[in-house]
N, C-alpha and C. Protein backbone atom coordinates (compact mmCIF):
# COMPACT_ATOMS: atom_id res chain seq x y z
N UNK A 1 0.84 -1.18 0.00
CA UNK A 1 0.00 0.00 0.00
C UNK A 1 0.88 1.24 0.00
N UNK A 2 0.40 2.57 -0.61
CA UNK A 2 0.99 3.51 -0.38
C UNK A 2 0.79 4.16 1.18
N UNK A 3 2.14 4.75 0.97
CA UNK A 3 2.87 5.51 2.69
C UNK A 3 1.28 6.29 2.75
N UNK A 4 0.38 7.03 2.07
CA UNK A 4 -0.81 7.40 2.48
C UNK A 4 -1.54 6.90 3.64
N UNK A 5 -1.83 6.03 3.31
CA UNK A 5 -2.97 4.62 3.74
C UNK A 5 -1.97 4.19 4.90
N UNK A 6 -0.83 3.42 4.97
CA UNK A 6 -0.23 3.17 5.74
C UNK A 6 -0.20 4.38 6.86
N UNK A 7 0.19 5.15 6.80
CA UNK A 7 -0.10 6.53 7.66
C UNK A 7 -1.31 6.50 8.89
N UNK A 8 -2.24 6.31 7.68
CA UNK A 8 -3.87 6.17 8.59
C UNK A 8 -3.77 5.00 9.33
N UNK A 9 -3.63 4.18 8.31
CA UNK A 9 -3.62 2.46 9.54
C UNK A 9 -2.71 3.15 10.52
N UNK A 10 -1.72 3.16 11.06
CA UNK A 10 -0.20 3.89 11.81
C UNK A 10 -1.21 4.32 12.76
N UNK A 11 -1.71 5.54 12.58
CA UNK A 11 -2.69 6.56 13.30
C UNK A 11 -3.60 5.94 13.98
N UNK A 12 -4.01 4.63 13.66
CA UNK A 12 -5.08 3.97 14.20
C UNK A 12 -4.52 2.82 14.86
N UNK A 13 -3.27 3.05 15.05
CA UNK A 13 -3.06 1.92 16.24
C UNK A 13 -2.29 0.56 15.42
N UNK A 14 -2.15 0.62 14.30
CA UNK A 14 -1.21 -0.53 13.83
C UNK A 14 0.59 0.11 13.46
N UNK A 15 0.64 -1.39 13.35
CA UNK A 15 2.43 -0.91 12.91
C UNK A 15 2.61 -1.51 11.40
N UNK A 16 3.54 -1.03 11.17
CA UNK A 16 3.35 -0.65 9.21
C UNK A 16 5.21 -1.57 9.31
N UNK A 17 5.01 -2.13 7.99
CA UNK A 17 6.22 -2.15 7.57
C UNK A 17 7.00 -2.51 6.12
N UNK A 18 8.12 -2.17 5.68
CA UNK A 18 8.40 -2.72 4.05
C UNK A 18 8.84 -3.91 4.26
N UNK A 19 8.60 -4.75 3.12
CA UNK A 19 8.93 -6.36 2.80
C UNK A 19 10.29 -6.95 3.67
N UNK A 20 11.01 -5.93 3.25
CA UNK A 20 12.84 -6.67 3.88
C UNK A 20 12.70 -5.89 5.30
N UNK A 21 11.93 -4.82 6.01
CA UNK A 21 12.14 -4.84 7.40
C UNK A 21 12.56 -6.46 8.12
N UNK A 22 13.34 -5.86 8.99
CA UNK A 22 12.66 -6.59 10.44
C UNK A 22 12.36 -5.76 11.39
N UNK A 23 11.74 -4.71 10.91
CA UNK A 23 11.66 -3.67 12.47
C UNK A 23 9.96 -3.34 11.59
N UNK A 24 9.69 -2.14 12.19
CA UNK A 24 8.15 -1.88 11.88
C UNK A 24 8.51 -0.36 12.32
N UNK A 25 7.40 0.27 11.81
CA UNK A 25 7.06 1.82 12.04
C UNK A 25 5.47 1.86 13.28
N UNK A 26 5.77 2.60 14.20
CA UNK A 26 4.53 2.73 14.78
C UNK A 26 4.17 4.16 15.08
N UNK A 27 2.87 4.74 15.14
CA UNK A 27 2.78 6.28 16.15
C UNK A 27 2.70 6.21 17.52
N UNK A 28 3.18 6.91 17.98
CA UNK A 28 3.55 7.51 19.57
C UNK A 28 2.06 9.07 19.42
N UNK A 29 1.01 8.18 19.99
CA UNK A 29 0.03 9.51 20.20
C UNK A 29 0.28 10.43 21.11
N UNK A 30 1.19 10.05 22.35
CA UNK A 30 1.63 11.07 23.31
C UNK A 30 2.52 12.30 23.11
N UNK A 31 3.57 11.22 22.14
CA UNK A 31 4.47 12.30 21.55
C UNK A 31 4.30 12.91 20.43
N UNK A 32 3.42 12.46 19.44
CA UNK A 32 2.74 12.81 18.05
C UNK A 32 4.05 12.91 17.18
N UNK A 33 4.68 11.33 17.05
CA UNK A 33 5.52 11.01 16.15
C UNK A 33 5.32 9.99 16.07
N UNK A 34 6.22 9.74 14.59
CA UNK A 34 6.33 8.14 14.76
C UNK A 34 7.81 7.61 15.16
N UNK A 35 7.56 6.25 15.46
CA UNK A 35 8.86 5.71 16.18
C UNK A 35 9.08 4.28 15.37
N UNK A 36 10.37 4.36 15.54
CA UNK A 36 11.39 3.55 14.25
C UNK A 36 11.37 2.24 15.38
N UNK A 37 11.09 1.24 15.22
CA UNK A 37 11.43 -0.05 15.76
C UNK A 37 12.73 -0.64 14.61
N UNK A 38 13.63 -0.73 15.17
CA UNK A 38 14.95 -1.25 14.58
C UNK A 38 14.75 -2.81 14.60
N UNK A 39 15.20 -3.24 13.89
CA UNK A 39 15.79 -4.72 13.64
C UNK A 39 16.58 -5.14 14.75
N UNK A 40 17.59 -4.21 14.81
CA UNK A 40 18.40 -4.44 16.49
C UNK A 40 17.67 -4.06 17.19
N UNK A 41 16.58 -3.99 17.49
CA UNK A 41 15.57 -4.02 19.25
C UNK A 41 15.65 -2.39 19.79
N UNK A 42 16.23 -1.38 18.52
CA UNK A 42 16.21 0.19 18.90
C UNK A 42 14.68 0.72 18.68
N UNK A 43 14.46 1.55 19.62
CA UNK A 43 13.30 2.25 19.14
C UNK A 43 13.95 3.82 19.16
N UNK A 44 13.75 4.47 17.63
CA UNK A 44 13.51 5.31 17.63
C UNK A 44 12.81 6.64 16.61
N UNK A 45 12.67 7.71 17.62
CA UNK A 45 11.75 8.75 16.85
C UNK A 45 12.18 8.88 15.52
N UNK A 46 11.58 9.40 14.79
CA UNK A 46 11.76 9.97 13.70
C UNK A 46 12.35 11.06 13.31
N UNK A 47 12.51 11.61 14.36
CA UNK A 47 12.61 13.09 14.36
C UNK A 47 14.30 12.77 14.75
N UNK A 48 15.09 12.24 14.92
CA UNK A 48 15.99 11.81 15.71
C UNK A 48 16.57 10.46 14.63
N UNK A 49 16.09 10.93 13.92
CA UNK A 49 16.83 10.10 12.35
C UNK A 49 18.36 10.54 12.12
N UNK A 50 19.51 9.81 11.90
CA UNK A 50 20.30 9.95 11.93
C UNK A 50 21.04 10.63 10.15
N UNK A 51 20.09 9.46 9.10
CA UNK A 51 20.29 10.89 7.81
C UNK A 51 18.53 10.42 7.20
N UNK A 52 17.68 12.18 7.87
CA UNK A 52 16.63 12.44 7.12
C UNK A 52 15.91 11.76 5.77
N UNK A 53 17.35 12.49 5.52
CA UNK A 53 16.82 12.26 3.77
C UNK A 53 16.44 10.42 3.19
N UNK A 54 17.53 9.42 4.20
CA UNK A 54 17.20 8.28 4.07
C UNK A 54 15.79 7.78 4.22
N UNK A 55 15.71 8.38 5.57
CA UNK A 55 14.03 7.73 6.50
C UNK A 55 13.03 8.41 5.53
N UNK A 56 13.04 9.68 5.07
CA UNK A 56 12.18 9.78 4.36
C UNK A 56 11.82 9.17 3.13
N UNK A 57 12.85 8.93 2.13
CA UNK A 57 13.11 8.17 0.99
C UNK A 57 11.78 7.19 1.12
N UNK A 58 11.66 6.47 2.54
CA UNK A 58 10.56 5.13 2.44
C UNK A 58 9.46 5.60 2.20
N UNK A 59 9.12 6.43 2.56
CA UNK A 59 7.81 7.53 2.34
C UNK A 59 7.07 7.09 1.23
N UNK A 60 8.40 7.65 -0.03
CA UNK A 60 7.81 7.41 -1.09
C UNK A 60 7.62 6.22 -1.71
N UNK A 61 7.31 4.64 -1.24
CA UNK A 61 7.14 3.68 -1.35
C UNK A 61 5.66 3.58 -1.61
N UNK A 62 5.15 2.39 -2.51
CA UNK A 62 4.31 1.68 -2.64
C UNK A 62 4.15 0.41 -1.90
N UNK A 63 4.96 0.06 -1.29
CA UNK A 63 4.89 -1.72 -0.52
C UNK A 63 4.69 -1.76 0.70
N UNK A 64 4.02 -0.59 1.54
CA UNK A 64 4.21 -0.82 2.66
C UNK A 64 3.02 -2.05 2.97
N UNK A 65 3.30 -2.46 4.23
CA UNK A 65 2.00 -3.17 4.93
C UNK A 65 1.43 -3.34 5.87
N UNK A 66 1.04 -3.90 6.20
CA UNK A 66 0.46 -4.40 8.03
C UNK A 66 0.98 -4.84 8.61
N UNK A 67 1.85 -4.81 9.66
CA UNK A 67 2.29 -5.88 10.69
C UNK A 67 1.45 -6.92 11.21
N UNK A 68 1.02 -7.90 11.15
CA UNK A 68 0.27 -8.95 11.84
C UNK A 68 0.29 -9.23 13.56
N UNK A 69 1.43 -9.42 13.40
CA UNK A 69 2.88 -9.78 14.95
C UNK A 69 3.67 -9.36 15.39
N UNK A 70 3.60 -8.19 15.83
CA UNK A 70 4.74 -7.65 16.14
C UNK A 70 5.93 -8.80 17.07
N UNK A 71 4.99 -9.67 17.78
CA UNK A 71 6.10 -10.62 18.72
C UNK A 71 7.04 -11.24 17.59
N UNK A 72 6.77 -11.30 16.59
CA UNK A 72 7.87 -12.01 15.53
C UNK A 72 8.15 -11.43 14.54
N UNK A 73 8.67 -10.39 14.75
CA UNK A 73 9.36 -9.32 14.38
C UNK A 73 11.03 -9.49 14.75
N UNK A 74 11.70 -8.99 13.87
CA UNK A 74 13.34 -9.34 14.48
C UNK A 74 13.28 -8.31 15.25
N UNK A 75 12.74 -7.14 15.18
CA UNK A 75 13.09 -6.02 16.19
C UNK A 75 12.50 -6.82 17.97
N UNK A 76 11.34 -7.59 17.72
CA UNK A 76 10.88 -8.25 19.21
C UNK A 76 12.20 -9.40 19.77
N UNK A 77 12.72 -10.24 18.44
CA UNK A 77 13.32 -11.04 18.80
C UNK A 77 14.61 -10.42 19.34
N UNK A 78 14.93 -9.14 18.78
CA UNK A 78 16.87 -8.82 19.40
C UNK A 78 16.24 -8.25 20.80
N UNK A 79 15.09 -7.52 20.98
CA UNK A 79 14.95 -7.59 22.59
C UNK A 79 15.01 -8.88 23.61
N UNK A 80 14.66 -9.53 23.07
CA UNK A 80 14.76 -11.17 23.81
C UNK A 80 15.96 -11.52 24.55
């Protein structure tokens, strides 16, 4: 799906992600961002992206999707 749609799902409480993740994107309603679940078990903001221009790049994707599980997620498993 496009980063649009993915956005809204996000907003509504799911976590989004592209095909080769192992991490997922989620929103933080408290903080009114979204937050980077890493593959290595990092969570972080968006805002706190290390190069912008990369994180945004996904934006412009067509493949995003639904997370199903987050528990089997590599980002759940490197917390383990």
């Amino acid at each position: 799906m496009h980063f649009q749609a993915a956005y809204s799902y996000m907003k509504r409480g799911h976590a989004i992600t592209l095909p080769e993740w192992g991490g997922y994107w989620t929103w933080d309603d408290a903080a009114k961002t979204v937050l980077m679940h890493t593959r290595k078990g990092e969570v972080i903001g968006i805002r706190d992206s290390q190069d912008m221009d990369y994180t945004l790049s996904f934006t412009f994707r067509d493949d995003w999707e639904l997370v199903t599980d987050i528990s089997t997620t590599e980002h759940n498993q490197a917390k383990a």
